[in-house]
C-alpha atoms as a PDB file:
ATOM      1  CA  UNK A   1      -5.934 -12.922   3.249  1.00  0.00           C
ATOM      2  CA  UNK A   2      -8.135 -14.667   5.729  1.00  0.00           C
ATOM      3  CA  UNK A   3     -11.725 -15.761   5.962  1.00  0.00           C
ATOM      4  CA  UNK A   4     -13.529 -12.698   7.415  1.00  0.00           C
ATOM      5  CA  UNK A   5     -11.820 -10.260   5.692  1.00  0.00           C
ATOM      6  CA  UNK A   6     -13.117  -6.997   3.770  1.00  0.00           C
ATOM      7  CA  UNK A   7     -11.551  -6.608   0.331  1.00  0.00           C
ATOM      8  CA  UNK A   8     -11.860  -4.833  -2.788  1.00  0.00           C
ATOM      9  CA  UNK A   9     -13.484  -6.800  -5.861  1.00  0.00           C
ATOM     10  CA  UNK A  10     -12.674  -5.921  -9.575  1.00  0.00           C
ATOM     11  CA  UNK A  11     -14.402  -7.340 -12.474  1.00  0.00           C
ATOM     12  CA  UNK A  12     -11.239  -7.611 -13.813  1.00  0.00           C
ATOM     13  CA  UNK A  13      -8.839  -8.960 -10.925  1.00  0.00           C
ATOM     14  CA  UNK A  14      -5.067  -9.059 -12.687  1.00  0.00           C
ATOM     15  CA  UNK A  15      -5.372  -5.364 -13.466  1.00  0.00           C
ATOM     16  CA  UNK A  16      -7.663  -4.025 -11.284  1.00  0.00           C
ATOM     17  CA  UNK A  17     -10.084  -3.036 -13.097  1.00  0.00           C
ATOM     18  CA  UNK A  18     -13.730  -2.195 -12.993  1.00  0.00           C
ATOM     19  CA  UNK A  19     -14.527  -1.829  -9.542  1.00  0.00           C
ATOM     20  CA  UNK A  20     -17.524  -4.159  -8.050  1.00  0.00           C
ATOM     21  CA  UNK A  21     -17.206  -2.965  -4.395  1.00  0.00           C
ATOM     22  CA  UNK A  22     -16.047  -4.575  -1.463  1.00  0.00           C
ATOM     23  CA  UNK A  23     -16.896  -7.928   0.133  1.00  0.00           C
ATOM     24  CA  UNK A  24     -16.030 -10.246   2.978  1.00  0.00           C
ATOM     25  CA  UNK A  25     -14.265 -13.424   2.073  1.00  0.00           C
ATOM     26  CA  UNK A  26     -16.107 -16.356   3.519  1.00  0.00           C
ATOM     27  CA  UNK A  27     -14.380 -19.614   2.196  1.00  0.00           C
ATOM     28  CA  UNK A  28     -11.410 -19.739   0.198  1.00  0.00           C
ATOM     29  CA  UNK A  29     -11.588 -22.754  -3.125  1.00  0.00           C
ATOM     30  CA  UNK A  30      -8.574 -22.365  -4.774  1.00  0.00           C
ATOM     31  CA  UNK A  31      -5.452 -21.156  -3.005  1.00  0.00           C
ATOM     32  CA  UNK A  32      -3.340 -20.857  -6.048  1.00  0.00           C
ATOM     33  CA  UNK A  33      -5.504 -19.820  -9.198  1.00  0.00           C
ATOM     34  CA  UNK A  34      -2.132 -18.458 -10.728  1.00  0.00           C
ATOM     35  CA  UNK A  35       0.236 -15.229 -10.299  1.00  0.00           C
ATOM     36  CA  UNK A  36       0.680 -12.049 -11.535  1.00  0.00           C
ATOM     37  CA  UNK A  37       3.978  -9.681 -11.052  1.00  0.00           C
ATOM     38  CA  UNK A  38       4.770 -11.960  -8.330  1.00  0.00           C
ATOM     39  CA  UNK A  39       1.173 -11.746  -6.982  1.00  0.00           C
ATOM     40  CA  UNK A  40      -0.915 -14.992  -5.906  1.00  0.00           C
ATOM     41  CA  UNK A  41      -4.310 -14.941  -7.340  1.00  0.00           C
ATOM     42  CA  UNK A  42      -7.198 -17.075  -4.895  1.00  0.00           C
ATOM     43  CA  UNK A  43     -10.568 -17.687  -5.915  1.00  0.00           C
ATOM     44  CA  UNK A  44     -13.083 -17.043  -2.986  1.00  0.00           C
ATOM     45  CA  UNK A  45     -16.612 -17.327  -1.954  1.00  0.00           C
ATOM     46  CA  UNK A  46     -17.607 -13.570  -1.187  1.00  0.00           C
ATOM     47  CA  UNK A  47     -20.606 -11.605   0.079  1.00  0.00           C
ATOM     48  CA  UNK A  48     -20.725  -7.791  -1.094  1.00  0.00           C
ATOM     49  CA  UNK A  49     -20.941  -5.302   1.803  1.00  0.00           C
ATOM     50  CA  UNK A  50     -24.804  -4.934   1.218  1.00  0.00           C
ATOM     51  CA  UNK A  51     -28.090  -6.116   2.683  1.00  0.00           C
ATOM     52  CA  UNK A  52     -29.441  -9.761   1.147  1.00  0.00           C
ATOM     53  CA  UNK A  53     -26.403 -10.032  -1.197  1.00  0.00           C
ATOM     54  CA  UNK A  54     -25.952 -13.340  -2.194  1.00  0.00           C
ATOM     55  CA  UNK A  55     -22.850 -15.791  -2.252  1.00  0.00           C
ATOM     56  CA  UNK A  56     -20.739 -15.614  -4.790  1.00  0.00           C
ATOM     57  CA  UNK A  57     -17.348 -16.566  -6.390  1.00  0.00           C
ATOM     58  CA  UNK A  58     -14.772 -14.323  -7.260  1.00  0.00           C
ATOM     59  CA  UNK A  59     -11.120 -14.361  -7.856  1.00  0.00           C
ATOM     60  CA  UNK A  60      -8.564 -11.872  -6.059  1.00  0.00           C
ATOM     61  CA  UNK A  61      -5.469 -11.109  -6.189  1.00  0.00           C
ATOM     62  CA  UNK A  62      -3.150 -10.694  -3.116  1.00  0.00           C
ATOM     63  CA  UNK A  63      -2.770  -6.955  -2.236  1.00  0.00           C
ATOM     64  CA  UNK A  64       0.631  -4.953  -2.757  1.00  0.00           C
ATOM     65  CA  UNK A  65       2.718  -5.281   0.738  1.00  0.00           C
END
């Protein structure tokens, strides 16, 4: 993952659940906020795909390859 990119965001990152919507990731903080199944988890300054959303911090985990 890469600044500029579109992801989905989950309320609930490690399993996915609880769907928030997607969102571009502006500015990565912490590269390694722990694994999961062999999955990094970042945690990333985001905007939500929506007019006049704010900036704000979530944590994602890497997608499946």
């Amino acid at each position: 993952m890469q600044e500029g990119d579109t992801v989905k965001i989950y309320q609930k990152p490690i399993t996915e659940e609880d769907y928030e919507g997607e969102a571009t990731l502006l500015e990565c903080i912490n590269a390694d906020a722990g694994h999961w199944n062999g999955r990094q988890a970042t945690r990333w300054k985001v905007r939500f795909n929506a007019p006049a959303e704010p900036v704000v911090q979530r944590t994602i985990l890497e997608p499946l390859s």
